[in-house]
N, C-alpha and C. Protein backbone atom coordinates (compact mmCIF):
# COMPACT_ATOMS: atom_id res chain seq x y z
N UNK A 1 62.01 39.61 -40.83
CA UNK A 1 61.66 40.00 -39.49
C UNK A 1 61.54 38.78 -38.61
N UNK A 2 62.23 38.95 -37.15
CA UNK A 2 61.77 37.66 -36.42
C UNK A 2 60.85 37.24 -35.98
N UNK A 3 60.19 36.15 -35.83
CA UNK A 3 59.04 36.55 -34.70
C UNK A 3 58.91 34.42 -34.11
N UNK A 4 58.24 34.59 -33.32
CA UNK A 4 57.87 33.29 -32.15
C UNK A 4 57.06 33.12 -31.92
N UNK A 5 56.46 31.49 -31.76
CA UNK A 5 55.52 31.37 -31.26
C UNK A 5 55.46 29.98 -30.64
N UNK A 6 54.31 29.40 -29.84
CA UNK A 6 54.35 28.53 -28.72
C UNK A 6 54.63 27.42 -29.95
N UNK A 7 54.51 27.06 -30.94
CA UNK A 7 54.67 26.05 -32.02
C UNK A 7 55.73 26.13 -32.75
N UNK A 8 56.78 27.33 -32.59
CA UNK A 8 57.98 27.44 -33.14
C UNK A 8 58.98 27.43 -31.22
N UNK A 9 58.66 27.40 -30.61
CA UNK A 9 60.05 27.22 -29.68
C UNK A 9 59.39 25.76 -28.78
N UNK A 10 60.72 25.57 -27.71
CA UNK A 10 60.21 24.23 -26.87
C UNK A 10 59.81 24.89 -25.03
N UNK A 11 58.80 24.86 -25.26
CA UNK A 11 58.25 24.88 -23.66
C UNK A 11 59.18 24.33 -22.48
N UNK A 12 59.20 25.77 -21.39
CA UNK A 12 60.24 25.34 -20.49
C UNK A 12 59.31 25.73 -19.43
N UNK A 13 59.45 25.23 -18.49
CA UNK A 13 58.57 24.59 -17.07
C UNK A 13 59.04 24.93 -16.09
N UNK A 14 58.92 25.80 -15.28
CA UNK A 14 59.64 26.45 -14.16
C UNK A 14 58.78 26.95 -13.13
N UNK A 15 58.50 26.12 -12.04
CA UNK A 15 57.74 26.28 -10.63
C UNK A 15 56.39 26.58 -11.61
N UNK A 16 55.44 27.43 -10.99
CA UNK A 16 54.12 27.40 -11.69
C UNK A 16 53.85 28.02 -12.63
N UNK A 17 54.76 28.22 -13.60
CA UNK A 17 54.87 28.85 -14.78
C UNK A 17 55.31 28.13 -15.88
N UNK A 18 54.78 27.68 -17.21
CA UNK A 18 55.53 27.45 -18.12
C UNK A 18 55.41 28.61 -19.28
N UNK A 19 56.66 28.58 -19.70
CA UNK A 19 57.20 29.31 -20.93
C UNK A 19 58.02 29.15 -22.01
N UNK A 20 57.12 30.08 -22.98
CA UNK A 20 57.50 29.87 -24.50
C UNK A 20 58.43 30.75 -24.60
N UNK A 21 59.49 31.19 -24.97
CA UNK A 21 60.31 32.37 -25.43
C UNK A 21 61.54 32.21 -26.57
N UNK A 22 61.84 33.59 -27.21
CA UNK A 22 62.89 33.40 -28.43
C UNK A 22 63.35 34.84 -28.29
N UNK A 23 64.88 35.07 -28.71
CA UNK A 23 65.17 36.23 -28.98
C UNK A 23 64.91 37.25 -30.09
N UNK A 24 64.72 38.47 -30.02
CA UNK A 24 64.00 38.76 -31.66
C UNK A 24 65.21 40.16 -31.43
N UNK A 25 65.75 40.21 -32.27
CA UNK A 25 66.69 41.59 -32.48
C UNK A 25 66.48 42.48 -30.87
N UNK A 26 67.32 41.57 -30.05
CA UNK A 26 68.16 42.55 -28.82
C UNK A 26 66.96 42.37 -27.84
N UNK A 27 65.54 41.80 -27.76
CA UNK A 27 64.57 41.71 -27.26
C UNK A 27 63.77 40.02 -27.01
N UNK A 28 63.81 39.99 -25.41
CA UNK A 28 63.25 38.89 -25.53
C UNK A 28 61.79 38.75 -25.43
N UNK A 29 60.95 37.67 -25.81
CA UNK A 29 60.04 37.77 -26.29
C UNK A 29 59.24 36.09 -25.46
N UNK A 30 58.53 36.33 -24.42
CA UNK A 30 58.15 35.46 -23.59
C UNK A 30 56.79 35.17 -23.18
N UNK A 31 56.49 33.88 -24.07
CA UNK A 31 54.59 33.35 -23.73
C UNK A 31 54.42 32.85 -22.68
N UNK A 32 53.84 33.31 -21.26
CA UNK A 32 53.66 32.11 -20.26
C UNK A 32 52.36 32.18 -19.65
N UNK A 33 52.55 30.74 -19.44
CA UNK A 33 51.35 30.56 -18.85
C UNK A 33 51.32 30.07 -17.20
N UNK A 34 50.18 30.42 -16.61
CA UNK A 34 51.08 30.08 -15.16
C UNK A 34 49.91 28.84 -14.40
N UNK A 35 50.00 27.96 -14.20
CA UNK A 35 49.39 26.84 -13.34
C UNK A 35 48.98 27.32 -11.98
N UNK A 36 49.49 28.42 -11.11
CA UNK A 36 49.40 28.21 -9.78
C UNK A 36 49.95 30.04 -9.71
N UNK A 37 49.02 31.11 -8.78
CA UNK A 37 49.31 31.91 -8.56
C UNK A 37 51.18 32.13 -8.44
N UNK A 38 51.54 33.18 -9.07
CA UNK A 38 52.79 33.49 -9.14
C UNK A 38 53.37 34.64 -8.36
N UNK A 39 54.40 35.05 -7.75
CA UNK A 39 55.00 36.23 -7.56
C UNK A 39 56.41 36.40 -7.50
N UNK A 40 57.26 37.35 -8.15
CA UNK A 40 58.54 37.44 -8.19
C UNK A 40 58.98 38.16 -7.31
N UNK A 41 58.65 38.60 -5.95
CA UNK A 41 59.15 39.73 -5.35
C UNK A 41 60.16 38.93 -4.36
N UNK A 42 60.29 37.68 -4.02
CA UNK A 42 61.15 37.00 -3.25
C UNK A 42 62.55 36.64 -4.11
N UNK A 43 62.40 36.71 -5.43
CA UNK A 43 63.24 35.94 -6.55
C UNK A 43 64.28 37.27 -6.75
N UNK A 44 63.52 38.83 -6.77
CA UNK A 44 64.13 39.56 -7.32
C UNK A 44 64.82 40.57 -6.20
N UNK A 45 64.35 39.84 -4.76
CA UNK A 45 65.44 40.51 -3.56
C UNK A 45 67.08 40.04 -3.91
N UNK A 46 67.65 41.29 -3.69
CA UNK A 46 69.42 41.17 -3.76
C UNK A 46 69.25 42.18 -5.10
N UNK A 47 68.59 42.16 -5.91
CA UNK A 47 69.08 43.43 -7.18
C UNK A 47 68.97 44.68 -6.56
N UNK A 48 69.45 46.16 -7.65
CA UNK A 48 68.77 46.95 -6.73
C UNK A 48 67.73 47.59 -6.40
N UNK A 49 67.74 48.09 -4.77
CA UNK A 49 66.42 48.19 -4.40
C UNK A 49 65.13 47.23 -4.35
N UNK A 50 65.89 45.92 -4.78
CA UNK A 50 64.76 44.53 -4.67
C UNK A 50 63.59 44.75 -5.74
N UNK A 51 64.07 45.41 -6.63
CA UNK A 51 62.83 45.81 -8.19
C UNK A 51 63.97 44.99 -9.27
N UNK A 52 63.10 45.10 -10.25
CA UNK A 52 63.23 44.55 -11.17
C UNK A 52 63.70 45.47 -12.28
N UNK A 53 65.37 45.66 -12.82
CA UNK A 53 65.57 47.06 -13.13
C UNK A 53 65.28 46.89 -14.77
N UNK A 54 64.23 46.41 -15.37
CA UNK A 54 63.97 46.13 -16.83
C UNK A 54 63.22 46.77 -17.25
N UNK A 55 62.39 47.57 -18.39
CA UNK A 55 61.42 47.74 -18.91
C UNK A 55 60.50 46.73 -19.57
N UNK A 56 59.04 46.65 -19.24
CA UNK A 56 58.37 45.63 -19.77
C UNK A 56 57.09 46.13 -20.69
N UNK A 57 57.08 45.60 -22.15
CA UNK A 57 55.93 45.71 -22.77
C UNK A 57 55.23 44.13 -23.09
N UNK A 58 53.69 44.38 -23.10
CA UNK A 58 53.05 43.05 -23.16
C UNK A 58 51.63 43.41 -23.42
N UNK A 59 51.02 41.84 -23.60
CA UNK A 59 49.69 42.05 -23.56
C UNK A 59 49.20 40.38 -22.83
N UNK A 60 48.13 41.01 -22.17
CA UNK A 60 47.51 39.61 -21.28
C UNK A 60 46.42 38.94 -22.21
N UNK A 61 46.62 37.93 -22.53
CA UNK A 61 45.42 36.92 -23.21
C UNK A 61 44.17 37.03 -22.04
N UNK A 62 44.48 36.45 -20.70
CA UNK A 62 43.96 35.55 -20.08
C UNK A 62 44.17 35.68 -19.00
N UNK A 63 42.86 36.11 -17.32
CA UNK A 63 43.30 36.47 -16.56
C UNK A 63 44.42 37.67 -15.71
N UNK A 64 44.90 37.50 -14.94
CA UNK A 64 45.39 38.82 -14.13
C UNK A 64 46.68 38.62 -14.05
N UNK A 65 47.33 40.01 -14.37
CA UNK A 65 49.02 40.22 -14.03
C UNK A 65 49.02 41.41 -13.25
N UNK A 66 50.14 41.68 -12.30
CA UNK A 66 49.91 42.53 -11.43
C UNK A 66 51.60 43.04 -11.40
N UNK A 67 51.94 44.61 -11.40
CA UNK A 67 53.10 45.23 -11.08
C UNK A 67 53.60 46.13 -9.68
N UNK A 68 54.48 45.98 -8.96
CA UNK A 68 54.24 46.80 -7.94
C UNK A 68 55.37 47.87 -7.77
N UNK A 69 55.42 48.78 -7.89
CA UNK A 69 56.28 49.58 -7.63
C UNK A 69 56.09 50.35 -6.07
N UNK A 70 57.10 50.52 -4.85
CA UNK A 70 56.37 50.73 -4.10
C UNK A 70 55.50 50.09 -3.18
N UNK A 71 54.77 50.81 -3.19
CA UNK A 71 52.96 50.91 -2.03
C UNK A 71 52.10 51.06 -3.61
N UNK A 72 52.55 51.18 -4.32
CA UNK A 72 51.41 51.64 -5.78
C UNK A 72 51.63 49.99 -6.39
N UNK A 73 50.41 49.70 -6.96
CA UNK A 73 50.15 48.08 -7.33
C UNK A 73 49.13 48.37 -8.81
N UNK A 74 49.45 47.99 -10.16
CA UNK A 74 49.05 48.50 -11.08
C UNK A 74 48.73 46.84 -11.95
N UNK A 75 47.16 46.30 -11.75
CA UNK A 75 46.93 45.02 -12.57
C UNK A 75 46.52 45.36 -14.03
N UNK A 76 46.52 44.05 -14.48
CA UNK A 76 46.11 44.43 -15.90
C UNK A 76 45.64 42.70 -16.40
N UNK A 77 44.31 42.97 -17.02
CA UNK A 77 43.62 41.56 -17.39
C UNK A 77 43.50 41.32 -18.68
N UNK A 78 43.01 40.81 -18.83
CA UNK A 78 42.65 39.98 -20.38
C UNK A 78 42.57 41.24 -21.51
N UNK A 79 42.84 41.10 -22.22
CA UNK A 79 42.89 42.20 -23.50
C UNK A 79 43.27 43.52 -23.33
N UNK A 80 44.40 43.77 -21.93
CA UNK A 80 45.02 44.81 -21.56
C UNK A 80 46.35 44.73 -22.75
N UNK A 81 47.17 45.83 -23.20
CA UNK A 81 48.64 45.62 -23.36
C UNK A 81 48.86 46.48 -22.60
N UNK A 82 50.13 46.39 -22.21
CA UNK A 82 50.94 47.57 -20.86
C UNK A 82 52.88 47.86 -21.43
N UNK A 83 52.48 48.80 -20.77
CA UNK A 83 53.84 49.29 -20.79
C UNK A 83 54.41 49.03 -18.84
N UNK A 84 55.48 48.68 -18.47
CA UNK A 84 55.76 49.02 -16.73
C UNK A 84 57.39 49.37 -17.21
N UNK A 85 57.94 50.33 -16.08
CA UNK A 85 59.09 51.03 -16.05
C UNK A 85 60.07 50.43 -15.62
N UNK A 86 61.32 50.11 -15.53
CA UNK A 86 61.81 49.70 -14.39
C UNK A 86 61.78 49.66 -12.86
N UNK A 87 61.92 48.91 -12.10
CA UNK A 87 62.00 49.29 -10.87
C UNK A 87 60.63 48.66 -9.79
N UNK A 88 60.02 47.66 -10.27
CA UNK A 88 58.96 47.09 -10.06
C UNK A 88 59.29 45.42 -9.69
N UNK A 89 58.24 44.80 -8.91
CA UNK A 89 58.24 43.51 -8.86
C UNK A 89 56.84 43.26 -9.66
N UNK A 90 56.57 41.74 -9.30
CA UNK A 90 55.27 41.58 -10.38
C UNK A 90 54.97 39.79 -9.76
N UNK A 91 53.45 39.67 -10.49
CA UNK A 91 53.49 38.46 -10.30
C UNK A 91 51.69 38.19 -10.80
N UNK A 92 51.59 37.01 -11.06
CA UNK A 92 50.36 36.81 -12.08
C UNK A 92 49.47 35.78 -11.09
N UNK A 93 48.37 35.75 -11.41
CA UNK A 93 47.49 34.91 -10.71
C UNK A 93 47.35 33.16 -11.63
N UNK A 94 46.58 32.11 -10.80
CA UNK A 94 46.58 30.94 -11.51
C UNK A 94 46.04 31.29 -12.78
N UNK A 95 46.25 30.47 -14.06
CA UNK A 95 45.44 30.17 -15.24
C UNK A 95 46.06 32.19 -15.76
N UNK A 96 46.53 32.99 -15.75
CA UNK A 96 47.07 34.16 -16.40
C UNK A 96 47.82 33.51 -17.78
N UNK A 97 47.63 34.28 -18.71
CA UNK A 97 48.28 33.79 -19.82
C UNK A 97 48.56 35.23 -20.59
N UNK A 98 50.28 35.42 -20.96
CA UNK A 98 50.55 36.42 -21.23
C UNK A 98 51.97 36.59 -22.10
N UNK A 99 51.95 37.46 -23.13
CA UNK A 99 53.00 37.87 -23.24
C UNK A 99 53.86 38.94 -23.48
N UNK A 100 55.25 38.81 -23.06
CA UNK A 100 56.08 40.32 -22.79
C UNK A 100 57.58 40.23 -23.39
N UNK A 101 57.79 41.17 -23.78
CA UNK A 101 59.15 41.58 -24.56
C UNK A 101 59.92 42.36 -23.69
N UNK A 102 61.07 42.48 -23.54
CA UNK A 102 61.84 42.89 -22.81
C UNK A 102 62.94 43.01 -22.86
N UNK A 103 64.24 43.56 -22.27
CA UNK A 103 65.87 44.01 -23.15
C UNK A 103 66.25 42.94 -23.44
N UNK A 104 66.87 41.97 -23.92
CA UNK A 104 67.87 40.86 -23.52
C UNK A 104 68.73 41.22 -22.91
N UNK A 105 69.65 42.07 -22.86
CA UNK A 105 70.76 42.84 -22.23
C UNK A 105 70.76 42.86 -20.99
N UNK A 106 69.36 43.27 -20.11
CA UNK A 106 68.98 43.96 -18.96
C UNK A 106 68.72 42.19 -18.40
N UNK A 107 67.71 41.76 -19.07
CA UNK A 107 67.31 40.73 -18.31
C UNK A 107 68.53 39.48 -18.48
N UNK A 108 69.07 39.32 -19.32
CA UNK A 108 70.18 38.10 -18.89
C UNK A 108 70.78 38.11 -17.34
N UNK A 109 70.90 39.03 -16.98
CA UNK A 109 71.29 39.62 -15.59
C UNK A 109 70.36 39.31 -14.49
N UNK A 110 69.10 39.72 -14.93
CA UNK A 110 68.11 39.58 -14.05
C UNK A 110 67.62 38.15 -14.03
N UNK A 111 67.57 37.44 -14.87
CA UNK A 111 67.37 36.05 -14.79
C UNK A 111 67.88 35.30 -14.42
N UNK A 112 69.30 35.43 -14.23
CA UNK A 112 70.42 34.90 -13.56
C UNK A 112 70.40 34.81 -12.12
N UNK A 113 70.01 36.25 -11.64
CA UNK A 113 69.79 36.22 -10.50
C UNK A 113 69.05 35.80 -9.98
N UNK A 114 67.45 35.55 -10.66
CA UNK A 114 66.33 35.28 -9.78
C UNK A 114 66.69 33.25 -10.08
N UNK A 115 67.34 32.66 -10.81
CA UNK A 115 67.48 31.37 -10.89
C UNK A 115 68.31 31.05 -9.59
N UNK A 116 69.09 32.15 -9.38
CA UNK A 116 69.83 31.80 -7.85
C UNK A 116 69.58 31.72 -6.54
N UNK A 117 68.32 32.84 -6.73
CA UNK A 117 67.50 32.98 -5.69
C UNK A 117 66.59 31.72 -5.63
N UNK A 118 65.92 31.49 -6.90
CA UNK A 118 65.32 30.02 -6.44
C UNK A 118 65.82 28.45 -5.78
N UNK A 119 67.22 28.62 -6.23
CA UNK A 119 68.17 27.62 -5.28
C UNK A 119 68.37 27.73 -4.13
N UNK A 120 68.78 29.28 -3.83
CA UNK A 120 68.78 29.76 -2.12
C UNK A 120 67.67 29.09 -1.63
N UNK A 121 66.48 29.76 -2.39
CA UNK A 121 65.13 29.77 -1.21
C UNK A 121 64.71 27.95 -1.47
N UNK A 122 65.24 27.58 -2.36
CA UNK A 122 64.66 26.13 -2.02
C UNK A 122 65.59 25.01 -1.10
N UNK A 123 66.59 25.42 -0.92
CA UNK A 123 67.90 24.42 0.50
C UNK A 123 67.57 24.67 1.06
């Protein structure tokens, strides 16, 4: 069986987030921790409907993660696990520490995009 952890992969550093992640049979599998309040809803404009079209399961160590679908806004703190649907943005507060599994399939796509968006929005 596969499995990951912050002592088996190499820490990658991206705006106020760093993250641990590995692929585990078709599912990626992502520890982060975030330095500085976070939000993806600028990263994930241009997909459709400007949501995030993935399914996400997780659980929060540490501090606040927040999903928004909508006008409806659904947080979840320390010793929460969650399920969120597709079709959502999201974004975590400073010091949040969390982790989430998710398609590989779905998100190679989606990660792609929001890395492009961070080039846009930073020229």
């Amino acid at each position: 069986m596969p499995k990951m952890s912050r002592e088996s992969t190499t820490p990658d550093a991206q705006g106020p987030a760093t993250e641990w992640r590995a692929e585990l049979n078709g599912y990626t599998a992502s520890i982060v921790k975030l330095d500085a309040d976070g939000d993806l809803t600028e990263l994930l404009k241009g997909l459709p409907g400007d949501h995030c079209p993935s399914p996400h399961w997780g659980y929060v160590f540490k501090g606040r993660m927040w999903f928004r679908d909508g006008d409806q806004e659904e947080a979840f703190g320390a010793g929460d696990a969650f399920y969120v649907n597709p079709g959502h943005t999201s974004g975590a507060d400073e010091g949040t520490e969390f982790v989430v599994f998710s398609p590989t399939e779905i998100m190679s796509g989606v990660e792609a995009h929001m890395m492009q968006r961070a080039k846009e929005l930073s020229a």
